[in-house]
C-alpha atoms as a PDB file:
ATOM      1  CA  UNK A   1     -25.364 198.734 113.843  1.00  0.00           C
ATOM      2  CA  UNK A   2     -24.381 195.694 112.329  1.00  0.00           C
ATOM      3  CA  UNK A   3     -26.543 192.490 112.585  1.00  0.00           C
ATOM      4  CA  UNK A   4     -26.208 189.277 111.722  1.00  0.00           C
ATOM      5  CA  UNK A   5     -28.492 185.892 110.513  1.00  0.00           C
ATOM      6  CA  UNK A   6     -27.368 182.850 110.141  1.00  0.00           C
ATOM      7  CA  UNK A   7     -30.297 180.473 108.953  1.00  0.00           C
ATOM      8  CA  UNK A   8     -30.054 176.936 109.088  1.00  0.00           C
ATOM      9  CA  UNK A   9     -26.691 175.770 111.041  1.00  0.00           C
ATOM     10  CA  UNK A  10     -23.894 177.645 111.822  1.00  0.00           C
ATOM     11  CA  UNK A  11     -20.435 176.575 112.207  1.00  0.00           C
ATOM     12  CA  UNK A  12     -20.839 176.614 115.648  1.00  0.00           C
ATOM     13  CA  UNK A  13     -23.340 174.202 116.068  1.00  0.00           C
ATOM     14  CA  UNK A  14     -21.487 172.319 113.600  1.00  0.00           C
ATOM     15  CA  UNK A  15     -18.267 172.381 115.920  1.00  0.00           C
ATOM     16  CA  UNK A  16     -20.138 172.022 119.095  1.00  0.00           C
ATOM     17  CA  UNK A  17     -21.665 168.609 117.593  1.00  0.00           C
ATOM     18  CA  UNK A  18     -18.047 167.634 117.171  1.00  0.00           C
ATOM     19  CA  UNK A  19     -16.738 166.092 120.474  1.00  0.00           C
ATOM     20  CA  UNK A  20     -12.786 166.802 119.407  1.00  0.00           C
ATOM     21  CA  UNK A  21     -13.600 170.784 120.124  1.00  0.00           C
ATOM     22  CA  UNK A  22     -15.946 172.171 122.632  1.00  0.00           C
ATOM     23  CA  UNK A  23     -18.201 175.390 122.023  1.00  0.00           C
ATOM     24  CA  UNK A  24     -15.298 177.641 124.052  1.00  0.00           C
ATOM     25  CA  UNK A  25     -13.074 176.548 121.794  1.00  0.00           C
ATOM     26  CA  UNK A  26     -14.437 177.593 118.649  1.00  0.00           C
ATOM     27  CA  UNK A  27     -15.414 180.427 120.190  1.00  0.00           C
ATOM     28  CA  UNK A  28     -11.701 180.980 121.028  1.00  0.00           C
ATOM     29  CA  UNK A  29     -10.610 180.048 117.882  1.00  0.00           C
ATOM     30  CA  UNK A  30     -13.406 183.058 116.535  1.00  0.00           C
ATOM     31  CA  UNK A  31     -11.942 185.455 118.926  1.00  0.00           C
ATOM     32  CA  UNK A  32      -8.516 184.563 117.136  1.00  0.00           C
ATOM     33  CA  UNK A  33     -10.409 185.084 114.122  1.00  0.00           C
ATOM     34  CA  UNK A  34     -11.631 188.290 114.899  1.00  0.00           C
ATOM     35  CA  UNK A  35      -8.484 189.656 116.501  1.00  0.00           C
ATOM     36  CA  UNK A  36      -5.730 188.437 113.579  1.00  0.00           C
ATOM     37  CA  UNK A  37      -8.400 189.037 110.719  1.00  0.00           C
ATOM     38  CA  UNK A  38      -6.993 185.142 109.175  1.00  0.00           C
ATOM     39  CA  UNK A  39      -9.035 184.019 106.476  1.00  0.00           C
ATOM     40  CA  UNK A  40      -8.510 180.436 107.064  1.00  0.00           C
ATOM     41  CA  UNK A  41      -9.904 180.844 110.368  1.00  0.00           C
ATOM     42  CA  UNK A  42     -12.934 182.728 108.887  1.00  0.00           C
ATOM     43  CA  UNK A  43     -13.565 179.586 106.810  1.00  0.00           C
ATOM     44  CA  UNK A  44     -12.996 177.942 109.657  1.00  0.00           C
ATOM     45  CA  UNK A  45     -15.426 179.617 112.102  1.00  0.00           C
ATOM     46  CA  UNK A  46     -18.215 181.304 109.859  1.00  0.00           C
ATOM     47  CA  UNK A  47     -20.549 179.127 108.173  1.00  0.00           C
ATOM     48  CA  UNK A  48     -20.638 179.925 104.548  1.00  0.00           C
ATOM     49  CA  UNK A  49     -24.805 180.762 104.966  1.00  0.00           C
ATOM     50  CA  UNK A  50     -24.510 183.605 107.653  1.00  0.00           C
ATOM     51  CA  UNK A  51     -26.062 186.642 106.568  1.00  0.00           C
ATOM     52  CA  UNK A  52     -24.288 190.428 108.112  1.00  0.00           C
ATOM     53  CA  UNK A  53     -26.491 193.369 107.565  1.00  0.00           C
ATOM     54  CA  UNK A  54     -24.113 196.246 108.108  1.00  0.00           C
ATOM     55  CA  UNK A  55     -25.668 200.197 107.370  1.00  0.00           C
ATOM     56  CA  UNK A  56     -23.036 201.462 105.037  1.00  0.00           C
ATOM     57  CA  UNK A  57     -24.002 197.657 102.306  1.00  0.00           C
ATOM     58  CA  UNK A  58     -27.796 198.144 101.061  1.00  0.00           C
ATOM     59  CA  UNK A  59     -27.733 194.525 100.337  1.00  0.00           C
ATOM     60  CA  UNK A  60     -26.747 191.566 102.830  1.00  0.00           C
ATOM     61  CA  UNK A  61     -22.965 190.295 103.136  1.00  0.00           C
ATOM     62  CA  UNK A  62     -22.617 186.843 103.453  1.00  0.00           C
ATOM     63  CA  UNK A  63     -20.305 184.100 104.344  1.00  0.00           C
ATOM     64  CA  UNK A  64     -16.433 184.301 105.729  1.00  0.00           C
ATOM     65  CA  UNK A  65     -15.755 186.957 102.779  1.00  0.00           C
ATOM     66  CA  UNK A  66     -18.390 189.086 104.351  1.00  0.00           C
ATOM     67  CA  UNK A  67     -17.210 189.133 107.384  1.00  0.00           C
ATOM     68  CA  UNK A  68     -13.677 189.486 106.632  1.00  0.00           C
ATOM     69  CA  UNK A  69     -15.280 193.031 104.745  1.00  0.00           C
ATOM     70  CA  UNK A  70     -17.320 194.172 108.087  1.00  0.00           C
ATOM     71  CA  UNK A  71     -13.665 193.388 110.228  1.00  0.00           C
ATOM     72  CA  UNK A  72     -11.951 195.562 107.075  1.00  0.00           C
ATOM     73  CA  UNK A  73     -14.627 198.643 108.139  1.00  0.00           C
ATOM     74  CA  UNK A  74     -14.228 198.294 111.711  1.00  0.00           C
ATOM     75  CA  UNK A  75     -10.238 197.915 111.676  1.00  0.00           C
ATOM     76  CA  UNK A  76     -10.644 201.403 109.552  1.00  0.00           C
ATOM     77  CA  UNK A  77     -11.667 203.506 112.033  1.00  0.00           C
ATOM     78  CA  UNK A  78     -10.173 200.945 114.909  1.00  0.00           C
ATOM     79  CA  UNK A  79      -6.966 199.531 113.542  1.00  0.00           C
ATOM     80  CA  UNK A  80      -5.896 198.733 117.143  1.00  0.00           C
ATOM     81  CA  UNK A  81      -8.971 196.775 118.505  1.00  0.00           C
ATOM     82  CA  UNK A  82      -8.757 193.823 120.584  1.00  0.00           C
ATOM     83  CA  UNK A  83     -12.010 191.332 121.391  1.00  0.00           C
ATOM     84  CA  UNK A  84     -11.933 189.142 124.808  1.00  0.00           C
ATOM     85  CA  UNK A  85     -14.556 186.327 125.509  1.00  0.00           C
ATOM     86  CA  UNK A  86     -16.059 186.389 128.429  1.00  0.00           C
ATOM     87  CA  UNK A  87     -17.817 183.875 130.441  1.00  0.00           C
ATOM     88  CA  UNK A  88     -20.719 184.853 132.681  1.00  0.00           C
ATOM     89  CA  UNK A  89     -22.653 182.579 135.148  1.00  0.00           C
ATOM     90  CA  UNK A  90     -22.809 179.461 134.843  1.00  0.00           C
ATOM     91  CA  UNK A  91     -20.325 179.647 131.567  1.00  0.00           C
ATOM     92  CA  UNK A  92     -23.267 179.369 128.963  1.00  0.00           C
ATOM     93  CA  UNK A  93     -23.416 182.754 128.458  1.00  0.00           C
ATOM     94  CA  UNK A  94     -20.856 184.632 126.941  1.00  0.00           C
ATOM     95  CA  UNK A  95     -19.611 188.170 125.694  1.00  0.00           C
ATOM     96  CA  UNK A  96     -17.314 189.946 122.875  1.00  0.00           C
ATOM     97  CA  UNK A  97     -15.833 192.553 124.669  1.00  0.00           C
ATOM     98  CA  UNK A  98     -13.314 195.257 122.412  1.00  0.00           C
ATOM     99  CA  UNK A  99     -11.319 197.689 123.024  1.00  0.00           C
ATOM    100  CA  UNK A 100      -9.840 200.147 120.686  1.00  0.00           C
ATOM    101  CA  UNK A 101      -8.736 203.843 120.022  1.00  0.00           C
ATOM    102  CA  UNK A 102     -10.638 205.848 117.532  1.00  0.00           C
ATOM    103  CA  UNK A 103      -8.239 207.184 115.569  1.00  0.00           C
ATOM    104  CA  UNK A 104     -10.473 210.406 113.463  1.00  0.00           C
ATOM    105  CA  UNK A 105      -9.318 209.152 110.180  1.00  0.00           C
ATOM    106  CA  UNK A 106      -5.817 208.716 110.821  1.00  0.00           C
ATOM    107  CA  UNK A 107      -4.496 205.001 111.733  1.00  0.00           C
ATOM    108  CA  UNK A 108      -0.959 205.743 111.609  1.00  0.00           C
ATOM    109  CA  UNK A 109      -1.338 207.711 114.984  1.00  0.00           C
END
């Protein structure tokens, strides 16, 4: 399972400090992110101190570049997945959904 830390601030408390863009819309602009795999918008939306403990790294990845390697794992065996965002309640709470086909080791299919 992958985890990750961020210590100090992340980007999105950076953002949401910001009054030109609102929390939903960096977390849009992360769900863009995660969806295109666009480095700029890693910069962008992953603060360059979170920490991503993934099984298959014995040490820590960090920053945009690490993230960019978990999405490079994930697309691997899901080269078709697609987050959402979802709001729940009283729109403070909110939810990565994906969807994807496993594809046993063969992408092309």
């Amino acid at each position: 399972m992958l985890r990750s830390q961020v210590p100090a601030q992340t980007s999105l408390e950076r953002h949401s400090k910001m009054p030109s863009q609102s929390t939903e819309s960096v977390m849009n602009r992360f769900v863009e992110f995660i969806n295109t795999g666009n480095e700029d918008l890693a910069r962008e939306v992953i603060s360059p101190d979170a920490v991503f403990h993934a099984p298959s790294h014995p040490e820590p990845l960090r920053g945009p570049d690490g993230y960019m390697e978990v999405l490079g794992m994930i697309r691997s065996a899901f080269p078709d997945v697609q987050w959402t965002l979802e709001l729940e309640g009283d729109g403070h709470r909110r939810r990565h959904r994906g969807r994807a086909v496993h594809h046993a080791g063969n992408p092309r299919r």
